[in-house]
PDB file of N, CA and C in Angstrom:
ATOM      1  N   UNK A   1     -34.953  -4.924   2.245  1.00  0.00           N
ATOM      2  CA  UNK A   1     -34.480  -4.333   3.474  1.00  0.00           C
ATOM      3  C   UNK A   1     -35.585  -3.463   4.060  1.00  0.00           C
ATOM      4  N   UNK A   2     -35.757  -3.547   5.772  1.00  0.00           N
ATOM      5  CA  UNK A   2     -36.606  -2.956   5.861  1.00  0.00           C
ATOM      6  C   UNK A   2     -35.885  -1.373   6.220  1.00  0.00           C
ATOM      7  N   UNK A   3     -37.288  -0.050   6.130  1.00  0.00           N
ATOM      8  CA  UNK A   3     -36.796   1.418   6.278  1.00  0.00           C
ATOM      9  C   UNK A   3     -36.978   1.570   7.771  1.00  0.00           C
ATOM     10  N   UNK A   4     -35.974   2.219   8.175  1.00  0.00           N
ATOM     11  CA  UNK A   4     -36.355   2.289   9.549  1.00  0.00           C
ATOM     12  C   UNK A   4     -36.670   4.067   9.572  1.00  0.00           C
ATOM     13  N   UNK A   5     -37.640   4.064  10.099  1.00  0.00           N
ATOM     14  CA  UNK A   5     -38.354   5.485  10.522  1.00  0.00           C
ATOM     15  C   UNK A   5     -37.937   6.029  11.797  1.00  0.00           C
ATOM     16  N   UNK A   6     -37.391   7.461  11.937  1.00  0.00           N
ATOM     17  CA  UNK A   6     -36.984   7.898  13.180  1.00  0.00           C
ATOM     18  C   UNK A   6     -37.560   8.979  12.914  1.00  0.00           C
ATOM     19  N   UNK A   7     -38.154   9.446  14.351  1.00  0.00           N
ATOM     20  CA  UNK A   7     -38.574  10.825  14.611  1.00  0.00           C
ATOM     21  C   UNK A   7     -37.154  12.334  14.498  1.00  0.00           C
ATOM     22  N   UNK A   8     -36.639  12.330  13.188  1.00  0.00           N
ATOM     23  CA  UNK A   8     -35.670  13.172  12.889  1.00  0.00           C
ATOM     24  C   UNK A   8     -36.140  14.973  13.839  1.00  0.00           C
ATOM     25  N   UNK A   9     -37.188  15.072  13.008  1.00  0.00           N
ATOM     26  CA  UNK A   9     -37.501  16.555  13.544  1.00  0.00           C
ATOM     27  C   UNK A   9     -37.685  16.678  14.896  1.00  0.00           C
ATOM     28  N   UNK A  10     -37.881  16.103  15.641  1.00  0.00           N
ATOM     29  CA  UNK A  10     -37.571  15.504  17.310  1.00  0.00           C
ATOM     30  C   UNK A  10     -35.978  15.474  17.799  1.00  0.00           C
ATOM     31  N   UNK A  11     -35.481  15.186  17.054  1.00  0.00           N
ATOM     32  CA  UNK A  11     -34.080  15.261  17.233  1.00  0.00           C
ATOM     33  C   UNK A  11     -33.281  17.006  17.217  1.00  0.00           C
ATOM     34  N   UNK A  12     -32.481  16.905  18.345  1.00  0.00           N
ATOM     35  CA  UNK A  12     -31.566  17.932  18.075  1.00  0.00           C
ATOM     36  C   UNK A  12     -30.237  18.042  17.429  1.00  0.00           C
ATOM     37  N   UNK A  13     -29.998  19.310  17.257  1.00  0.00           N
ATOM     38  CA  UNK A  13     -28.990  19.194  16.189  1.00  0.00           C
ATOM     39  C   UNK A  13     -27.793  18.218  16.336  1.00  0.00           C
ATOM     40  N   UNK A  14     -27.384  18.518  17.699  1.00  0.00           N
ATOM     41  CA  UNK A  14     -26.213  17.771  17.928  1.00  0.00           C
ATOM     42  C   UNK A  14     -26.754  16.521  18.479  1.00  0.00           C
ATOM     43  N   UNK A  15     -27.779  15.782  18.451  1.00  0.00           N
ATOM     44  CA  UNK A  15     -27.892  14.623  18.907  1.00  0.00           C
ATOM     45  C   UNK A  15     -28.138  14.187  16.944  1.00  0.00           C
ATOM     46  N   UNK A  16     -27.980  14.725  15.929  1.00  0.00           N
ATOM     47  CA  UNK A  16     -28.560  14.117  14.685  1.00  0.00           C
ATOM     48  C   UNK A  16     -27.220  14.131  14.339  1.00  0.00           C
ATOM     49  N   UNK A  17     -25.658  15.257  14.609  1.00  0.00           N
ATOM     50  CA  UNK A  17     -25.079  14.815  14.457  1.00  0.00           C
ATOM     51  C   UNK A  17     -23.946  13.611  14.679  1.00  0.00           C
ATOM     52  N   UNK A  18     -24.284  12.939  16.200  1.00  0.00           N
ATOM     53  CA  UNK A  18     -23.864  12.571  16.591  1.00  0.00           C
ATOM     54  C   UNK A  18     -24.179  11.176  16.085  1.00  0.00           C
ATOM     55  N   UNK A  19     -25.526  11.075  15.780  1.00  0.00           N
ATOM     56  CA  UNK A  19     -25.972   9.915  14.659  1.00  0.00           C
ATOM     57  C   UNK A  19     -25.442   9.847  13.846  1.00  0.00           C
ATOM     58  N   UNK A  20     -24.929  11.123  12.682  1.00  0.00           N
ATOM     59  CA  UNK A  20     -24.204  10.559  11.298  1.00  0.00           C
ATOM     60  C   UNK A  20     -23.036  10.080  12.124  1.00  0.00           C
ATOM     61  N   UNK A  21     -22.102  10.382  12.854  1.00  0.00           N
ATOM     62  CA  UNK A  21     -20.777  10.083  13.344  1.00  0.00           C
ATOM     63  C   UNK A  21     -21.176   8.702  13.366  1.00  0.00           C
ATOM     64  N   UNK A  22     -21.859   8.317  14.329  1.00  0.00           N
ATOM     65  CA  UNK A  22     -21.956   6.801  14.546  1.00  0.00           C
ATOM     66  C   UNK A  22     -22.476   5.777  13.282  1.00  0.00           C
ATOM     67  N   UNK A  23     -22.902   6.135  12.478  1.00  0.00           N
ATOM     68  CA  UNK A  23     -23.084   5.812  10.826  1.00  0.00           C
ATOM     69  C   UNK A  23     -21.796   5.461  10.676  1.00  0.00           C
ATOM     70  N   UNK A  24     -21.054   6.741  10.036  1.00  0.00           N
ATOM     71  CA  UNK A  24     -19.615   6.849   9.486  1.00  0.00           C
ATOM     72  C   UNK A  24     -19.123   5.863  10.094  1.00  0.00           C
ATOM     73  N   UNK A  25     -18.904   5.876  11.536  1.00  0.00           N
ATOM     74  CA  UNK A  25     -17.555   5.132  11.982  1.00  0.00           C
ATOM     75  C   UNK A  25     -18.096   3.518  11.852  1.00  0.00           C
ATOM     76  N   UNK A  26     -19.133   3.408  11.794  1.00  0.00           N
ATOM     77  CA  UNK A  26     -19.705   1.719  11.473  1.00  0.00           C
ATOM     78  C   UNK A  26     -19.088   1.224   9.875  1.00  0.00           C
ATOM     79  N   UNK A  27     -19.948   1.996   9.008  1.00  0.00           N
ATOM     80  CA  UNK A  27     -19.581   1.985   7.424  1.00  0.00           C
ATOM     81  C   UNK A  27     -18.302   2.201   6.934  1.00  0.00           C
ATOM     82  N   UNK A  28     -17.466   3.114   7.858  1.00  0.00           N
ATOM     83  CA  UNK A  28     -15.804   2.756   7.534  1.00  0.00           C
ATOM     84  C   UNK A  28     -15.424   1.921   8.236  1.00  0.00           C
ATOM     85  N   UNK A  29     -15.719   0.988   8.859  1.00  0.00           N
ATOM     86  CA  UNK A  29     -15.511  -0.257   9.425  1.00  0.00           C
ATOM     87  C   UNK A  29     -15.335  -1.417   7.989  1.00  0.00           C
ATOM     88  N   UNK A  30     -16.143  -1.347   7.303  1.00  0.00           N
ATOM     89  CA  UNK A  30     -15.475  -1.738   5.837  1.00  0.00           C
ATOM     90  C   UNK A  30     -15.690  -0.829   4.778  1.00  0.00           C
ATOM     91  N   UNK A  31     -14.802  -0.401   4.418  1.00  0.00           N
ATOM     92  CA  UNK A  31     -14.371   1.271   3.537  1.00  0.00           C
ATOM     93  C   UNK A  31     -14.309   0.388   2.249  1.00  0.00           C
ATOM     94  N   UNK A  32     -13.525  -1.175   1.978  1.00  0.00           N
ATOM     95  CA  UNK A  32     -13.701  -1.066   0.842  1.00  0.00           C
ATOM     96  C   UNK A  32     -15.159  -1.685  -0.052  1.00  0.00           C
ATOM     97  N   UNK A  33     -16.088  -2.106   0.474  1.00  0.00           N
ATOM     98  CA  UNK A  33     -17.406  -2.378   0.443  1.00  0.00           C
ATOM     99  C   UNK A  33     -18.061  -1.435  -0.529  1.00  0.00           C
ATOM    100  N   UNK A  34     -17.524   0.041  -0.513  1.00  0.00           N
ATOM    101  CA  UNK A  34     -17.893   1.091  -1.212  1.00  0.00           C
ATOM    102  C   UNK A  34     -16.905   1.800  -1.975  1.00  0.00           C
ATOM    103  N   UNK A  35     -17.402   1.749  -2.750  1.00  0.00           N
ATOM    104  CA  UNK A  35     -16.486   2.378  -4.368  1.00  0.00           C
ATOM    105  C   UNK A  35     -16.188   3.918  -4.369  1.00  0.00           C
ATOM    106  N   UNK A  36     -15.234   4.755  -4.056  1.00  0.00           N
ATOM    107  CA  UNK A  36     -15.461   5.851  -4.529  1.00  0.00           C
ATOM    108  C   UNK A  36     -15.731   6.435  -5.783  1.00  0.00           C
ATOM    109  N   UNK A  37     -16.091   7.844  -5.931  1.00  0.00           N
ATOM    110  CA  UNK A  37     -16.231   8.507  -7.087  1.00  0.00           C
ATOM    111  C   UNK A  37     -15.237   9.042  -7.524  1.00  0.00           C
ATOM    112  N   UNK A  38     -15.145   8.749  -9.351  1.00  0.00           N
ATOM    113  CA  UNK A  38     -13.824   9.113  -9.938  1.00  0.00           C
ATOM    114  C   UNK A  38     -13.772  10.248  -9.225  1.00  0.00           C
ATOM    115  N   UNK A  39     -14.289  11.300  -8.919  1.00  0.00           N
ATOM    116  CA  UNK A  39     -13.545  13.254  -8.863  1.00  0.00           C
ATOM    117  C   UNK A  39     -13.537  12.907  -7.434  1.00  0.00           C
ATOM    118  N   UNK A  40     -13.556  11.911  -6.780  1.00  0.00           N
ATOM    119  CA  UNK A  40     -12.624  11.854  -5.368  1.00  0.00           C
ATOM    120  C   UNK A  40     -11.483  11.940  -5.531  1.00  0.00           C
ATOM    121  N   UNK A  41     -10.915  11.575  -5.870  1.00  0.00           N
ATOM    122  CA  UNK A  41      -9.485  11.235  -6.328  1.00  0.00           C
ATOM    123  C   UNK A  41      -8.874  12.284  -6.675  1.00  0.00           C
ATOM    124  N   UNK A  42      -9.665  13.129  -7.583  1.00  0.00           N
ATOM    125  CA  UNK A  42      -9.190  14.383  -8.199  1.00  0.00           C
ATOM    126  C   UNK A  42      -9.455  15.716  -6.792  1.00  0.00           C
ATOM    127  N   UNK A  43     -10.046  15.827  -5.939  1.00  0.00           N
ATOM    128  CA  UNK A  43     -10.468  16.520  -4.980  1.00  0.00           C
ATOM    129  C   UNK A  43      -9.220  15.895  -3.914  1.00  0.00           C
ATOM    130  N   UNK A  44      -9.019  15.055  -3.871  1.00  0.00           N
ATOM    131  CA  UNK A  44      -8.182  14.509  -2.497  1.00  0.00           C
ATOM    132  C   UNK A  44      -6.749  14.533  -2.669  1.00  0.00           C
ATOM    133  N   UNK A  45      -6.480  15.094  -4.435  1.00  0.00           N
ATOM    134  CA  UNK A  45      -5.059  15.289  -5.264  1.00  0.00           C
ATOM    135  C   UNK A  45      -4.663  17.061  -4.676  1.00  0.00           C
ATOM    136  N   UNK A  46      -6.054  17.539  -5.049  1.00  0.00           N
ATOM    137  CA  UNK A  46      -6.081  18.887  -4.796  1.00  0.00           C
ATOM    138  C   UNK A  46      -5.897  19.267  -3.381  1.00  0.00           C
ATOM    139  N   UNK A  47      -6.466  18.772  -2.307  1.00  0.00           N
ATOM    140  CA  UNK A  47      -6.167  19.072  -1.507  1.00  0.00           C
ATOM    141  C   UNK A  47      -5.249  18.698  -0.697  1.00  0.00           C
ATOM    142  N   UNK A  48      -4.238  17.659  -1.317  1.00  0.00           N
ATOM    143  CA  UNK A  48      -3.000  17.209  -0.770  1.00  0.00           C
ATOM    144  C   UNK A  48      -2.038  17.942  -1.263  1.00  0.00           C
ATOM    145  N   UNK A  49      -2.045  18.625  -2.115  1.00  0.00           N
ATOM    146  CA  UNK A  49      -1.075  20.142  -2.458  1.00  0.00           C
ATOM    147  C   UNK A  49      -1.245  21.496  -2.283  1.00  0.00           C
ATOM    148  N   UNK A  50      -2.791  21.527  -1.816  1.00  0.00           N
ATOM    149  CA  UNK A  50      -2.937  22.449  -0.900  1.00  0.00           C
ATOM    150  C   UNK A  50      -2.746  23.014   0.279  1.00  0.00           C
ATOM    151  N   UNK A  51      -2.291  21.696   1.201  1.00  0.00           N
ATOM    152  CA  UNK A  51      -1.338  21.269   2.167  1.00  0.00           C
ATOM    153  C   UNK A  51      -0.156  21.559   2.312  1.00  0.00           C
ATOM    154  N   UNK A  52       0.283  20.573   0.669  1.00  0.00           N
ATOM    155  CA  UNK A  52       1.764  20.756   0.802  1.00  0.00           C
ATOM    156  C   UNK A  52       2.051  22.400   0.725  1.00  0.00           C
ATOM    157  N   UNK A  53       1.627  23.454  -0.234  1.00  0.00           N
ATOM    158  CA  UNK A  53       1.848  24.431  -0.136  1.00  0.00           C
ATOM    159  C   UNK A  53       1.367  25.601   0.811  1.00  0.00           C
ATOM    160  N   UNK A  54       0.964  25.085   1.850  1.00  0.00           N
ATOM    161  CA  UNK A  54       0.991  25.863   3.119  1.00  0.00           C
ATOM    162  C   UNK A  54      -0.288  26.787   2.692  1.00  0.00           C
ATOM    163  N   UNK A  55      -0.975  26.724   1.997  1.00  0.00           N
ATOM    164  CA  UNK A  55      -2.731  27.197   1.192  1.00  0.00           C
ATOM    165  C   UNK A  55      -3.858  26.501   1.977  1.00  0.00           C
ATOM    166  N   UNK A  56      -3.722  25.653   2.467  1.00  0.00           N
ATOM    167  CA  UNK A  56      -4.962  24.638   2.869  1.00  0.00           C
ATOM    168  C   UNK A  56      -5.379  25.540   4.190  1.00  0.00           C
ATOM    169  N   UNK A  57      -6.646  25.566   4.720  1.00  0.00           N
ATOM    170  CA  UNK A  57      -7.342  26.166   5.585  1.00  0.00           C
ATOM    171  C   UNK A  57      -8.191  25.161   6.084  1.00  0.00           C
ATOM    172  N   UNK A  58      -7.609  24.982   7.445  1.00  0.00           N
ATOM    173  CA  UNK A  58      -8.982  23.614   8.100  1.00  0.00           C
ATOM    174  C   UNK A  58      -8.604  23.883   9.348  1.00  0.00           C
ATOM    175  N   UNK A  59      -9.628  22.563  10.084  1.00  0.00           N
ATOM    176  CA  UNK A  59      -9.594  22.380  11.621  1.00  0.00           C
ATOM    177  C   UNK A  59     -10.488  21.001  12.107  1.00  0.00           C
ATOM    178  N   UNK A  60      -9.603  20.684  12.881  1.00  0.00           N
ATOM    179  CA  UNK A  60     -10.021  19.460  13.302  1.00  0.00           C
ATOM    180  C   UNK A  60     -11.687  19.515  13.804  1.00  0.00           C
ATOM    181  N   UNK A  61     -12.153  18.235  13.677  1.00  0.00           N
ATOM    182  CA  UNK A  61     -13.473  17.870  13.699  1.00  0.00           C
ATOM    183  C   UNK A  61     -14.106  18.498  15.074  1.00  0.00           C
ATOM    184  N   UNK A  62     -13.061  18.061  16.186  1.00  0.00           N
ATOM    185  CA  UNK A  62     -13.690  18.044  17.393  1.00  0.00           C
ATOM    186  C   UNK A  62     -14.435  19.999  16.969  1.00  0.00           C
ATOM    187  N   UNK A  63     -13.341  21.217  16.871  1.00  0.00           N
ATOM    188  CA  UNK A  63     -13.796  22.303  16.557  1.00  0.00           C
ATOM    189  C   UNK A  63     -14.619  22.695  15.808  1.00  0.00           C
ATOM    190  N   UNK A  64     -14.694  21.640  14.664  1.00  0.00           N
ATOM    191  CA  UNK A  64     -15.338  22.343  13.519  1.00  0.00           C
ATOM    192  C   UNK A  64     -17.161  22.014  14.049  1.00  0.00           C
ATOM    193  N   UNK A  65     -17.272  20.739  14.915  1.00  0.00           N
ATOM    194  CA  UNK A  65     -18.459  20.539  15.561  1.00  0.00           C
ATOM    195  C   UNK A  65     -18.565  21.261  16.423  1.00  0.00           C
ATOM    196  N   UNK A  66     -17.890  22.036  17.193  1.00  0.00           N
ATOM    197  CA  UNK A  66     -18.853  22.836  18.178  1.00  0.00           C
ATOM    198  C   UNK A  66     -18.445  24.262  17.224  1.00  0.00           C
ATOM    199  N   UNK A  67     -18.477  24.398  16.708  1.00  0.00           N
ATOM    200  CA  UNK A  67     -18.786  25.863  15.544  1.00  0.00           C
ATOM    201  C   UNK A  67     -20.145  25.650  14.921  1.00  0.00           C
ATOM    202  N   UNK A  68     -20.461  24.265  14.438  1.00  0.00           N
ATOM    203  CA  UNK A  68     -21.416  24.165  14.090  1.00  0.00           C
ATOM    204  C   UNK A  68     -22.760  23.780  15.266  1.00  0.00           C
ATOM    205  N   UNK A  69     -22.303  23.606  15.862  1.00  0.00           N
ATOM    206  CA  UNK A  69     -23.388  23.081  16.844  1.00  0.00           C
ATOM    207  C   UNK A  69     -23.777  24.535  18.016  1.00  0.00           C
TER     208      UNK A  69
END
């Protein structure tokens, strides 16, 4: 396979993130292609009862990107 070289440090923040997004949403285009890791499972247990018990602390993507950006 060939490497493809991009001028990263040329890039701004939110234009590099906007690259992983467009990654992600290609590569979960077939999700099962890739194997997760056993302590996924154990992390995605945890935080589905972290939920359920009204403990969990988050925010949707759209926010959590312009916090970071």
């Amino acid at each position: 396979m060939e490497k493809i070289e991009l001028p990263l440090s040329q890039f701004t923040y939110a234009l590099k993130l906007d690259l992983l997004e467009t990654i992600w949403d290609d590569l979960s285009k077939n999700d099962e292609a890739v194997e997760s890791p056993a302590w996924h499972e154990h992390i995605l247990n945890e935080r589905r009862e972290s939920i359920a018990a009204g403990t969990a602390q988050h925010s949707d993507w759209s926010e959590s990107k312009e916090r970071i950006i």
